[in-house]
Protein backbone atom coordinates (compact mmCIF):
# COMPACT_ATOMS: atom_id res chain seq x y z
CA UNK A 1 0.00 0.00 0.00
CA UNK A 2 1.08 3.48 -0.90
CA UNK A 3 2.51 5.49 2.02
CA UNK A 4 1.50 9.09 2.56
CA UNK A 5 3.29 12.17 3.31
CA UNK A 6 1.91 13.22 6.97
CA UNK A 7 2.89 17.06 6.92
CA UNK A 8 0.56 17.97 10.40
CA UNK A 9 3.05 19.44 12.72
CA UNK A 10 0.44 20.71 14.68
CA UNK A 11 -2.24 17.58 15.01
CA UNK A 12 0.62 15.15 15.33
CA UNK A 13 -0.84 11.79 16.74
CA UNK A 14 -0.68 11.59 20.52
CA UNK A 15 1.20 8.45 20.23
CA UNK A 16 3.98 9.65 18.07
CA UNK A 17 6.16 10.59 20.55
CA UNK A 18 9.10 13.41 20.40
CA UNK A 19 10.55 12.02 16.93
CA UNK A 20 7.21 12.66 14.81
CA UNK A 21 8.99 15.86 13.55
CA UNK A 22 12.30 13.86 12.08
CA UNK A 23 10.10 11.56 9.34
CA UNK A 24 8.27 14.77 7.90
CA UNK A 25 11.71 16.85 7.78
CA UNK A 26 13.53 14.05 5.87
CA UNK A 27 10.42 13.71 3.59
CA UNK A 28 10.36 17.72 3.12
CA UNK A 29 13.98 17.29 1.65
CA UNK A 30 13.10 14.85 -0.26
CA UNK A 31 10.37 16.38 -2.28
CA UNK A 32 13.07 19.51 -2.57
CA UNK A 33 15.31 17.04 -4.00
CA UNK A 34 12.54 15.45 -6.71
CA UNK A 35 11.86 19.30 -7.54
CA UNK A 36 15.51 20.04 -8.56
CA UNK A 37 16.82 21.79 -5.75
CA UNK A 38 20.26 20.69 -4.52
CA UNK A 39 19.89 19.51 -1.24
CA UNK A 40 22.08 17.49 0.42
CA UNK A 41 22.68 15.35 3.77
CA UNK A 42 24.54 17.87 5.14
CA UNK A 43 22.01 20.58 4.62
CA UNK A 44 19.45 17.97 6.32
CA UNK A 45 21.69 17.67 9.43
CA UNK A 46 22.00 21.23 9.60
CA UNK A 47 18.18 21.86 9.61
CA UNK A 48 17.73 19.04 12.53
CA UNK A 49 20.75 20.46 14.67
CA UNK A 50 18.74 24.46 14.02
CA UNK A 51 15.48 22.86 15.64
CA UNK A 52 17.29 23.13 18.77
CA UNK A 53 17.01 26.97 18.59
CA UNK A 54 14.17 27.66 16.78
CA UNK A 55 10.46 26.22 17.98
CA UNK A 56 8.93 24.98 15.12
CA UNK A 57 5.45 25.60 16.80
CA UNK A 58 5.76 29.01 17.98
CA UNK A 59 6.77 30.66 15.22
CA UNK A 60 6.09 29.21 11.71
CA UNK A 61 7.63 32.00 9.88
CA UNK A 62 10.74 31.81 11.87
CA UNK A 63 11.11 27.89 10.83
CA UNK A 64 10.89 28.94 7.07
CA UNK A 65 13.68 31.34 6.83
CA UNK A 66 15.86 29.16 9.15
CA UNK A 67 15.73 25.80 6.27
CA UNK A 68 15.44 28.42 3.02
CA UNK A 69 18.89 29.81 4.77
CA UNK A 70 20.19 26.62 4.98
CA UNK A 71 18.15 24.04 2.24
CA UNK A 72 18.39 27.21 -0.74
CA UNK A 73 21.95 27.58 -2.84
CA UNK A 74 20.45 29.77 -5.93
CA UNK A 75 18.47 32.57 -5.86
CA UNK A 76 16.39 31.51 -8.81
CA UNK A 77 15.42 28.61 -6.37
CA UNK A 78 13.89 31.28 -3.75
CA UNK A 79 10.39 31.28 -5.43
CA UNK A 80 10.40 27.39 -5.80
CA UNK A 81 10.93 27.06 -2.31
CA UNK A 82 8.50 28.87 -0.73
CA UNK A 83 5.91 27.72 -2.81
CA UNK A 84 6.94 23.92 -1.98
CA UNK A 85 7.03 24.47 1.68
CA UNK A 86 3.56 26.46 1.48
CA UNK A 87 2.26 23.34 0.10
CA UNK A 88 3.82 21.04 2.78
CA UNK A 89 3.98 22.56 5.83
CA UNK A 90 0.46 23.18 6.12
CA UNK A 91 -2.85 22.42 7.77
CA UNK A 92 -4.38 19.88 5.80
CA UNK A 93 -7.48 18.23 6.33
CA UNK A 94 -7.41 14.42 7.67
CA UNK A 95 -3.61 14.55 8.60
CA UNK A 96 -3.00 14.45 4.62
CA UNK A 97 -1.31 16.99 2.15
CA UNK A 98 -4.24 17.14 -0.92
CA UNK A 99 -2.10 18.86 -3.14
CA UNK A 100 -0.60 17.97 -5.90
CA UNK A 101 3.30 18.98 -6.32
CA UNK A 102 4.02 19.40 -10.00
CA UNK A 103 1.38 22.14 -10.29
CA UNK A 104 2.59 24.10 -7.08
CA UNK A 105 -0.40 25.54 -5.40
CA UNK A 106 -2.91 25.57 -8.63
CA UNK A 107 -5.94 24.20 -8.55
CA UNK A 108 -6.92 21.45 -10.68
CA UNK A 109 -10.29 20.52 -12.41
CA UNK A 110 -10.39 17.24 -11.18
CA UNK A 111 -10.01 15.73 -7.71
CA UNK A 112 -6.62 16.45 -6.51
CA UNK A 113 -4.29 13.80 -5.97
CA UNK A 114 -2.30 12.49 -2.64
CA UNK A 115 1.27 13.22 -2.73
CA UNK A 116 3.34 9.98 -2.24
CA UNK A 117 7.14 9.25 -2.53
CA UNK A 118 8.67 7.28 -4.98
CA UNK A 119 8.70 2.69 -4.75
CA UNK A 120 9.59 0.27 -6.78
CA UNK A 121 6.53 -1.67 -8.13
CA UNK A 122 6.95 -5.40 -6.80
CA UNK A 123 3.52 -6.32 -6.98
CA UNK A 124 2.31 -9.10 -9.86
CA UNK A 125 -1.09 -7.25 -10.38
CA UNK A 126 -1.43 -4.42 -12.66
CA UNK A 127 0.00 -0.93 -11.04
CA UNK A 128 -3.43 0.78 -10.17
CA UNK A 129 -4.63 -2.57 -8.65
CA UNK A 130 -4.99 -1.81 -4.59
CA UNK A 131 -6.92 -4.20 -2.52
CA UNK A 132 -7.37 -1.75 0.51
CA UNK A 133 -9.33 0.66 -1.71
CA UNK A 134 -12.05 0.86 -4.12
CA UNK A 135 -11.08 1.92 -7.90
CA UNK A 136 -14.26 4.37 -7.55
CA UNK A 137 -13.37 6.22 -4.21
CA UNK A 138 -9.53 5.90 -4.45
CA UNK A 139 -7.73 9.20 -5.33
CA UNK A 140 -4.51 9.82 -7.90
CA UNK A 141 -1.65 9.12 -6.07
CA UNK A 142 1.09 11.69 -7.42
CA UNK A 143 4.89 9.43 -7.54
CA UNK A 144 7.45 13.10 -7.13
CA UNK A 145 10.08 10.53 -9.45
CA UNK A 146 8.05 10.92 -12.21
CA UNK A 147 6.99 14.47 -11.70
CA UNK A 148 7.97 17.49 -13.98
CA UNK A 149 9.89 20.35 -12.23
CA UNK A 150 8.67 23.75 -12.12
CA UNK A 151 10.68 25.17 -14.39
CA UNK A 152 9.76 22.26 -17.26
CA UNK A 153 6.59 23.23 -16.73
CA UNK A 154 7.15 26.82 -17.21
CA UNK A 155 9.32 26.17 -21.07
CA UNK A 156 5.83 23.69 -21.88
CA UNK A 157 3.78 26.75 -21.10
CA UNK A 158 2.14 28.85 -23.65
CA UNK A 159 2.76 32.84 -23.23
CA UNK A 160 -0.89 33.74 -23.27
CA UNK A 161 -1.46 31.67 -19.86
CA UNK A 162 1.56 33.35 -17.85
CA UNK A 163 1.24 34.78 -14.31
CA UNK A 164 2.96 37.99 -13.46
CA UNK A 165 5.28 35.76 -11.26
CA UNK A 166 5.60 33.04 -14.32
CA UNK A 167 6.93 36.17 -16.30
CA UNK A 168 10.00 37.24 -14.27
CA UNK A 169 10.83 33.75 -14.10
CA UNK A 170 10.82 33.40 -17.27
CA UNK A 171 13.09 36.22 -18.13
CA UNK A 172 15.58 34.48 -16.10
CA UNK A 173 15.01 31.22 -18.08
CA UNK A 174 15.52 33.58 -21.54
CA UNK A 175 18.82 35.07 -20.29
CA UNK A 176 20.14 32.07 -20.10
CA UNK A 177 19.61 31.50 -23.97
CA UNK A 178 23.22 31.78 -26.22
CA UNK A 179 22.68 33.87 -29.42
CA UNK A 180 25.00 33.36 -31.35
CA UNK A 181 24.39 33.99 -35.72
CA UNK A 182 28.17 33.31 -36.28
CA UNK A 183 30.77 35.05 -38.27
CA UNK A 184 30.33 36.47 -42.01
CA UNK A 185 33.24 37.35 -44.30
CA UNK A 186 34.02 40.69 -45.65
CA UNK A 187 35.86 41.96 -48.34
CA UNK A 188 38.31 43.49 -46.41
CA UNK A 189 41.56 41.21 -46.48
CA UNK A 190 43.77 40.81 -43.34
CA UNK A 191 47.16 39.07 -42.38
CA UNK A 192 46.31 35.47 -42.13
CA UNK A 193 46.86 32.24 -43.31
CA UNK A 194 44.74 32.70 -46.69
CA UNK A 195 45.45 31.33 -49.98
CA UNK A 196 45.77 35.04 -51.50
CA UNK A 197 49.93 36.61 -51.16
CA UNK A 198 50.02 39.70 -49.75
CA UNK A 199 52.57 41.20 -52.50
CA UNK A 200 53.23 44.38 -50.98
CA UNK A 201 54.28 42.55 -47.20
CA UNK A 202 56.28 40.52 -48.92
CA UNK A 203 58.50 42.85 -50.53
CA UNK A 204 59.02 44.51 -47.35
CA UNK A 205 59.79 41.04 -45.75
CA UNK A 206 62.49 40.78 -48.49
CA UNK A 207 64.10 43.79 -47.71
CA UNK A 208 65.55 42.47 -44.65
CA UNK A 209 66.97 39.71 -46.96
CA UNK A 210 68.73 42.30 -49.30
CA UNK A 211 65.56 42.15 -51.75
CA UNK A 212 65.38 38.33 -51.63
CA UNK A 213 61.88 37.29 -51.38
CA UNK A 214 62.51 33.83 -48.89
CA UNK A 215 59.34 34.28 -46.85
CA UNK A 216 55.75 35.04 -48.68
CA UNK A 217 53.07 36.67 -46.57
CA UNK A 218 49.31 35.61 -46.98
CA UNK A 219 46.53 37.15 -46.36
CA UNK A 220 42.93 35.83 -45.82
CA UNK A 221 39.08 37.93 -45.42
CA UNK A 222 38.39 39.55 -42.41
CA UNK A 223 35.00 38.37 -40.39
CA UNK A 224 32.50 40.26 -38.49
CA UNK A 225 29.33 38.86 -36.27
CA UNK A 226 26.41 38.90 -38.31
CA UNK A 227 23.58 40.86 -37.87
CA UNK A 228 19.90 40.43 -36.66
CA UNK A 229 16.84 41.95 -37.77
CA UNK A 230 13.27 41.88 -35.62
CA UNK A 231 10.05 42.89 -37.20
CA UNK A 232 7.69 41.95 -34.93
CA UNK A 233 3.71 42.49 -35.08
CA UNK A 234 2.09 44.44 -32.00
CA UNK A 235 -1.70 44.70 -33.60
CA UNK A 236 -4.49 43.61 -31.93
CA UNK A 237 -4.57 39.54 -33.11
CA UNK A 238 -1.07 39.86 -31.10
CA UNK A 239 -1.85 41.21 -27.70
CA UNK A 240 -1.80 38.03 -26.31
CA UNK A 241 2.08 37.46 -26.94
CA UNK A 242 3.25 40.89 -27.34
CA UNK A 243 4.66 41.98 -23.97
CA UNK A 244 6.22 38.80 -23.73
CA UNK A 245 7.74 39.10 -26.80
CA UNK A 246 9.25 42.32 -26.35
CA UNK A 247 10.92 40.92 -23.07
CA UNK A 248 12.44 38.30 -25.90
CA UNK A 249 13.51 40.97 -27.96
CA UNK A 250 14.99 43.26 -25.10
CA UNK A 251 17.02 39.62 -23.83
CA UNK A 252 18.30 39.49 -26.91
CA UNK A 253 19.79 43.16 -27.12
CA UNK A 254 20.85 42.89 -24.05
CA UNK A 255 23.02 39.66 -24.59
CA UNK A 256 25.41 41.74 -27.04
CA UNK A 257 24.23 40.77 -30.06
CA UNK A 258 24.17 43.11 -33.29
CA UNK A 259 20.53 43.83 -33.38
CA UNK A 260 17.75 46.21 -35.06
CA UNK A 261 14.73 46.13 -33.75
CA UNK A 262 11.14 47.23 -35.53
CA UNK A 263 7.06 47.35 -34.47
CA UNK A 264 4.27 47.77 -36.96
CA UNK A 265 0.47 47.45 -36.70
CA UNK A 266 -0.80 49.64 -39.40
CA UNK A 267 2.56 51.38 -39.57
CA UNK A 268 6.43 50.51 -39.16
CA UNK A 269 8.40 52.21 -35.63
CA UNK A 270 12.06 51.71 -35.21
CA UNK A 271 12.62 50.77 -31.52
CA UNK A 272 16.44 50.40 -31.54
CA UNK A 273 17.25 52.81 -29.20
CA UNK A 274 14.39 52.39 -26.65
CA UNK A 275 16.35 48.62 -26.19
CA UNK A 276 19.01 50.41 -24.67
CA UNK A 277 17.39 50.64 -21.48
CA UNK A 278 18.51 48.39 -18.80
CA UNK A 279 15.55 47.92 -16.97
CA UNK A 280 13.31 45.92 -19.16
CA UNK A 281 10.06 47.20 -17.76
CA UNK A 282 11.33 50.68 -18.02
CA UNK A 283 12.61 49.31 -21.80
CA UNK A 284 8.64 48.22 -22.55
CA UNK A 285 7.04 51.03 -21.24
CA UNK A 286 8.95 53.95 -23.34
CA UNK A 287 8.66 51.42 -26.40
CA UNK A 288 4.70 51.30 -25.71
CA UNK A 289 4.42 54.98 -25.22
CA UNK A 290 6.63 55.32 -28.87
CA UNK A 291 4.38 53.07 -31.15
CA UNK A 292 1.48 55.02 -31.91
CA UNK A 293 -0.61 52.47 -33.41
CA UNK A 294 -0.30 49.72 -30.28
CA UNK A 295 -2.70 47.11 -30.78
CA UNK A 296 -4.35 48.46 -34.09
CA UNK A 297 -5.18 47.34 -37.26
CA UNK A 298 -2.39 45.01 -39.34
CA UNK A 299 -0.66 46.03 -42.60
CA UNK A 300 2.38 43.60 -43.21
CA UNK A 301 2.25 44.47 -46.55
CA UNK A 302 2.86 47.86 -46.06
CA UNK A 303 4.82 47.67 -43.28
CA UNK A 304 7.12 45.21 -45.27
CA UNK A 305 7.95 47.94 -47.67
CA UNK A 306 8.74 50.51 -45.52
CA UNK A 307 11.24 48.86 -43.75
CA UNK A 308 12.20 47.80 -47.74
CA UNK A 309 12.54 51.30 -48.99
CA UNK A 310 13.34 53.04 -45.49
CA UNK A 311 15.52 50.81 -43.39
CA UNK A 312 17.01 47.85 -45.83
CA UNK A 313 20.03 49.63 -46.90
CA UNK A 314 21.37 50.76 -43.73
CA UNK A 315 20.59 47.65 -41.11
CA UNK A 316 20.53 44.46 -44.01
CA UNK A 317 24.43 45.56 -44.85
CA UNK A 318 26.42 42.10 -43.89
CA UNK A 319 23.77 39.19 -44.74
CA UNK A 320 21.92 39.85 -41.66
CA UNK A 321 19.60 37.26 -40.59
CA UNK A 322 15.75 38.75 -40.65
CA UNK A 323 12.91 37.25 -38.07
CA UNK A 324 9.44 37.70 -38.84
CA UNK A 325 7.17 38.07 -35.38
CA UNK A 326 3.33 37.74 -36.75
CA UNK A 327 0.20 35.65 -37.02
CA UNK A 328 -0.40 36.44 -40.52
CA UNK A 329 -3.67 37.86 -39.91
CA UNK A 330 -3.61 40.91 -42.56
CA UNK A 331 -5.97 43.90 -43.49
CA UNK A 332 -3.54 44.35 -46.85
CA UNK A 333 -3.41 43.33 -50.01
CA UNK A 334 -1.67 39.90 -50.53
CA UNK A 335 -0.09 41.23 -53.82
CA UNK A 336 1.89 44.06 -51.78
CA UNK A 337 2.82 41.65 -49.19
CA UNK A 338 4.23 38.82 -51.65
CA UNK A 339 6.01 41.35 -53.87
CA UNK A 340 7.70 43.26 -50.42
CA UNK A 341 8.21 39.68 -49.35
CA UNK A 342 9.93 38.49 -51.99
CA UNK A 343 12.26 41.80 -52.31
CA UNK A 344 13.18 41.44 -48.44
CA UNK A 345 13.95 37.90 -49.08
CA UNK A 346 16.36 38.54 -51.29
CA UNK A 347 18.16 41.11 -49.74
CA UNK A 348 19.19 39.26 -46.47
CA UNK A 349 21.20 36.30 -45.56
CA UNK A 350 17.87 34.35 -43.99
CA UNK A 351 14.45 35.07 -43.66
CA UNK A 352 12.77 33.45 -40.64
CA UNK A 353 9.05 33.95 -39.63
CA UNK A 354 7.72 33.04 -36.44
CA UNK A 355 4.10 32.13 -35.99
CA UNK A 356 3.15 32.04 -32.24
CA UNK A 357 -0.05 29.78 -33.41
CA UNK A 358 2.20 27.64 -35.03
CA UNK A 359 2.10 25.89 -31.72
CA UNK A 360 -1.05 24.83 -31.15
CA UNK A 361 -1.56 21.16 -33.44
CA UNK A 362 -4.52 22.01 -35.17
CA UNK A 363 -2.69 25.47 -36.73
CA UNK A 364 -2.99 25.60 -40.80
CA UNK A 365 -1.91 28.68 -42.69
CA UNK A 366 -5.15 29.14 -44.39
CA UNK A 367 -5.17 33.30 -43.67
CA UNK A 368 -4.36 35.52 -47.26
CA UNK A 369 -1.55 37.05 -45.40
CA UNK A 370 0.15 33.72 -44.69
CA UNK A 371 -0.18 32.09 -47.94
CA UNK A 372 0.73 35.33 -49.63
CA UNK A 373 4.08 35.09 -47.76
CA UNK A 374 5.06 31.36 -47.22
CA UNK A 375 6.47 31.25 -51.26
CA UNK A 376 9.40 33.42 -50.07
CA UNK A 377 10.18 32.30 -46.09
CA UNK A 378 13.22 29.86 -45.47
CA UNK A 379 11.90 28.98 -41.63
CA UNK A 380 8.54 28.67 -40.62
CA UNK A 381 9.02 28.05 -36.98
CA UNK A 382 6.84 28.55 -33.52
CA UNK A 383 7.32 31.29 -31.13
CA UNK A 384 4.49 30.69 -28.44
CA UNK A 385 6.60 29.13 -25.15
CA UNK A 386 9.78 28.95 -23.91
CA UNK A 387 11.04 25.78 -25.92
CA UNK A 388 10.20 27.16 -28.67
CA UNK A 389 12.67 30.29 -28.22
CA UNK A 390 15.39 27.59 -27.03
CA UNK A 391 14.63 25.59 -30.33
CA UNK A 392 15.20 28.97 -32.10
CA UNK A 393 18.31 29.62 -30.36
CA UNK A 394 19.71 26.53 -31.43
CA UNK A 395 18.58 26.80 -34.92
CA UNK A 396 20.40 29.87 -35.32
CA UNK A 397 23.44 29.01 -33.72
CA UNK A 398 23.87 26.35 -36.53
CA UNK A 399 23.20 28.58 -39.69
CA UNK A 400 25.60 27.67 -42.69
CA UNK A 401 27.72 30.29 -44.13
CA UNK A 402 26.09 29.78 -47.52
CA UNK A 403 22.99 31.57 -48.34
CA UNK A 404 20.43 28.50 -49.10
CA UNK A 405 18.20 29.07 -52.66
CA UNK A 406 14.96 30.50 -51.43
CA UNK A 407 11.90 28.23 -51.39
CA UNK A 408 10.58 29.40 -54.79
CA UNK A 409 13.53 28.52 -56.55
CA UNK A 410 14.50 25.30 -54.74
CA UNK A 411 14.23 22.04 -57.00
CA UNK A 412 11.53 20.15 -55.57
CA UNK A 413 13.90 16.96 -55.83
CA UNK A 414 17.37 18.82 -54.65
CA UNK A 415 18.68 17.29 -51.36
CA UNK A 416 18.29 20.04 -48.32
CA UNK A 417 21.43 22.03 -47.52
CA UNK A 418 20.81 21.85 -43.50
CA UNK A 419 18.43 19.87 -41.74
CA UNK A 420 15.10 21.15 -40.76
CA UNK A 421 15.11 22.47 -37.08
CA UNK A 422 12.80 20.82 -34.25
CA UNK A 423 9.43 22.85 -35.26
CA UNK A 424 10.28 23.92 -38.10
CA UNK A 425 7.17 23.00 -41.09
CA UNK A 426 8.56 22.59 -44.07
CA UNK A 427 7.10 23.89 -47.25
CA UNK A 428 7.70 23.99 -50.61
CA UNK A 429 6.72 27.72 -52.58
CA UNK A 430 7.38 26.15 -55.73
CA UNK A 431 3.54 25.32 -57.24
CA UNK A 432 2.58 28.62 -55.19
CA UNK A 433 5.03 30.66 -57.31
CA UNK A 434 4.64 29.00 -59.89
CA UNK A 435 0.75 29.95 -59.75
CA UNK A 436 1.59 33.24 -59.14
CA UNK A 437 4.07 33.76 -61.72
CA UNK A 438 1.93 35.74 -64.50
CA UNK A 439 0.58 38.03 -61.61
CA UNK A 440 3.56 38.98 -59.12
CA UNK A 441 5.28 41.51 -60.19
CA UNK A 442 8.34 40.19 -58.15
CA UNK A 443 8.92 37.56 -59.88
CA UNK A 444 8.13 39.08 -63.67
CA UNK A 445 11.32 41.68 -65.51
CA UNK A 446 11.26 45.07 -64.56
CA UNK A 447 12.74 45.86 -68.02
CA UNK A 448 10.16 46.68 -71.26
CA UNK A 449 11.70 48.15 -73.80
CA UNK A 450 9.81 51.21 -75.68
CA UNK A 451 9.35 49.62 -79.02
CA UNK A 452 8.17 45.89 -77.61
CA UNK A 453 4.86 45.36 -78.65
CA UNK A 454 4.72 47.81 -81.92
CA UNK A 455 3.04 46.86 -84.81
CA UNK A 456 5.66 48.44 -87.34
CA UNK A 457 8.35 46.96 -85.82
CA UNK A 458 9.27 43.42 -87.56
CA UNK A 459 9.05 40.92 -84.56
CA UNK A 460 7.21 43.51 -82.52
CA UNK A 461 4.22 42.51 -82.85
């Protein structure tokens, strides 16, 4: 039979004796230890030597302090703790803790389950087979081995559900994330091991050799960190995800990486300099007082070319990588959107849109603005939890130098240069541009000459 945490300090039985407090501190470190905290039997000796001092049953707040001072080694652990030893060191009803661990403190829709500690199964029978109890009146027993930690639940989450508390923690959890979009050549040439000579170091070389040239210097391309480029969507279809996707965007600028940053409902805001901040609440409030058309209307389309004819030149200079932030819901024309689409795609290194409905499994592009824009996107990848950011990370940390053949122009039978990323859907533009061909302008010459087409012109007509 399963055996059951007994966390009532205060109703202990009257035939426990003095040592009914030393089973329910060794369990207490026990569940720390199943919820990821480093606790050791060291820390558990020092706790049982502090009961001495302190009396657990005067003052309960006292107690607390004493074992977070002495069970706690991180301060991102702080939260965790307190919550766990809410939930244990409690008065529960029938001697019994009724809550369930993995879910710290939330309430469930169904009956909650007893907490139990982990056993090896010896029994023949199946594992829910108990002959003290009823199937119909038993409860869930919860086994802590096999439960998730807090912060697994909290990268599983979706950003529209988050607490206030769930968001600073998760800030944490995003500063932790490398960014790293590697290193791009110039043109510039530098001493190095290249296969190029350096002609006019090597003559000066040979001057110290009375004009002999005995020693030929290389030279090789200089490299620089390449670049990133947000456009993210703040309109109305995005509210739900937008302040936790600025705190993305603001983790990002502050790890050091070369970024430009950009907001558009119904029109496009450079937000660059508003990233400098260090506080990131202080960062998301000037940003929210600076975009003028918060939670509006959305124009990709539009916005698209803006950035095309306003901001491309000075902030796409060194194949930077560009990520799309939207839902594809769009008031615009799909025509404007696949033409601007197509002209950003060709100006950067890699163009990357992230869907946060991507996430959910019943998701299908289906909206204009989507299908006007998947022809010409080299990642189509989810941005609605934690993992998905992480998965993102890595993805980007393993870009290829080469710049891979965008979607429309990719054989449908050519072997793929990298492998697709975990949650990444793959697509091919090819029939969708190929459909499109006689109608986008993107895709038709820009040059006519004057005399095409005239009638008196042999071969003109």
């Amino acid at each position: 039979m399963t055996t059951n945490l007994t966390v009532n300090l205060h109703t202990a039985p009257a035939d426990a004796g003095e040592g009914a407090i030393l089973p329910n501190l060794l369990m207490f470190g026990e569940v720390l230890r199943r919820l990821g905290l480093e606790v050791g039997s060291a820390n558990m000796l020092d706790l049982v030597r502090a009961t001495e001092y302190i009396p657990i049953g005067g003052n309960r707040n006292d107690f607390r302090l004493a074992a977070r001072s002495l069970l706690v080694h991180k301060q991102s652990d702080l939260a965790l703790f307190d919550e766990a030893f809410q939930v244990f060191w409690r008065r529960p009803a029938h001697g019994r803790s009724m809550r369930d661990l993995r879910s710290m403190g939330e309430e469930r829709r169904y009956r909650t389950p007893r907490v139990a500690p982990h056993r090896e199964d010896t029994s023949d029978g199946p594992p829910g087979d108990l002959e003290s109890e009823d199937a119909n009146d038993r409860q869930p027993v919860v086994d802590l081995q096999r439960s998730f930690s807090a912060r697994e639940v909290l990268r599983q989450r979706d950003f529209a559900e988050f607490t206030p508390a769930e968001v600073s923690a998760a800030r944490s959890l995003m500063s932790e994330l490398a960014w790293d979009l590697g290193q791009r050549r110039t043109r510039r040439p530098t001493l190095g091991d290249g296969s190029d000579i350096d002609l006019r170091r090597s003559m000066r070389r040979s001057l110290s050799h009375g004009g002999e040239m005995l020693e030929l210097a290389h030279r090789k391309r200089k490299t620089k960190p390449r670049p990133l480029v947000l456009i993210c969507d703040v309109s109305g279809s995005m509210e739900r995800y937008t302040r936790m996707l600025l705190h993305f965007v603001h983790t990002v600028a502050a790890s050091g990486q070369q970024l430009e940053a950009f907001l558009f409902a119904t029109r496009l805001t450079r937000i660059t300099r508003h990233l400098a901040t260090r506080g990131v609440d202080q960062a998301v409030a000037q940003v929210a007082h600076a975009v003028p058309d918060w939670a509006g209307g959305t124009r990709i389309g539009e916005a698209i070319k803006t950035f095309n004819y306003r901001w491309a030149r000075r902030v796409l200079r060194g194949g930077a990588v560009v990520l799309v932030i939207s839902d594809g819901w769009d008031r615009g024309e799909p025509e404007l959107l696949s033409h601007e689409m197509a002209r950003l795609q060709r100006s950067c290194h890699r163009l990357i849109w992230l869907n946060p409905l991507l996430g959910s499994p019943t998701y299908q592009p289906l909206t204009r603005g989507m299908q006007a824009a998947l022809p010409y996107i080299d990642d189509f990848m989810p941005a609605h939890n934690l993992h998905s950011l992480q998965e993102l990370a890595r993805h980007l940390n393993h870009l290829s130098d080469r710049r891979p053949l965008p979607p429309s122009r990719r054989p449908s039978d050519a072997p793929a240069d990298e492998p697709e990323p975990t949650g990444t859907i793959p697509h091919d533009g090819t029939t969708a541009a190929r459909s499109r061909r006689d109608l986008n302008p993107a895709l038709a010459p820009t040059f006519r000459h004057p005399l095409w087409g005239h009638p008196n012109i042999p071969g003109g007509g």
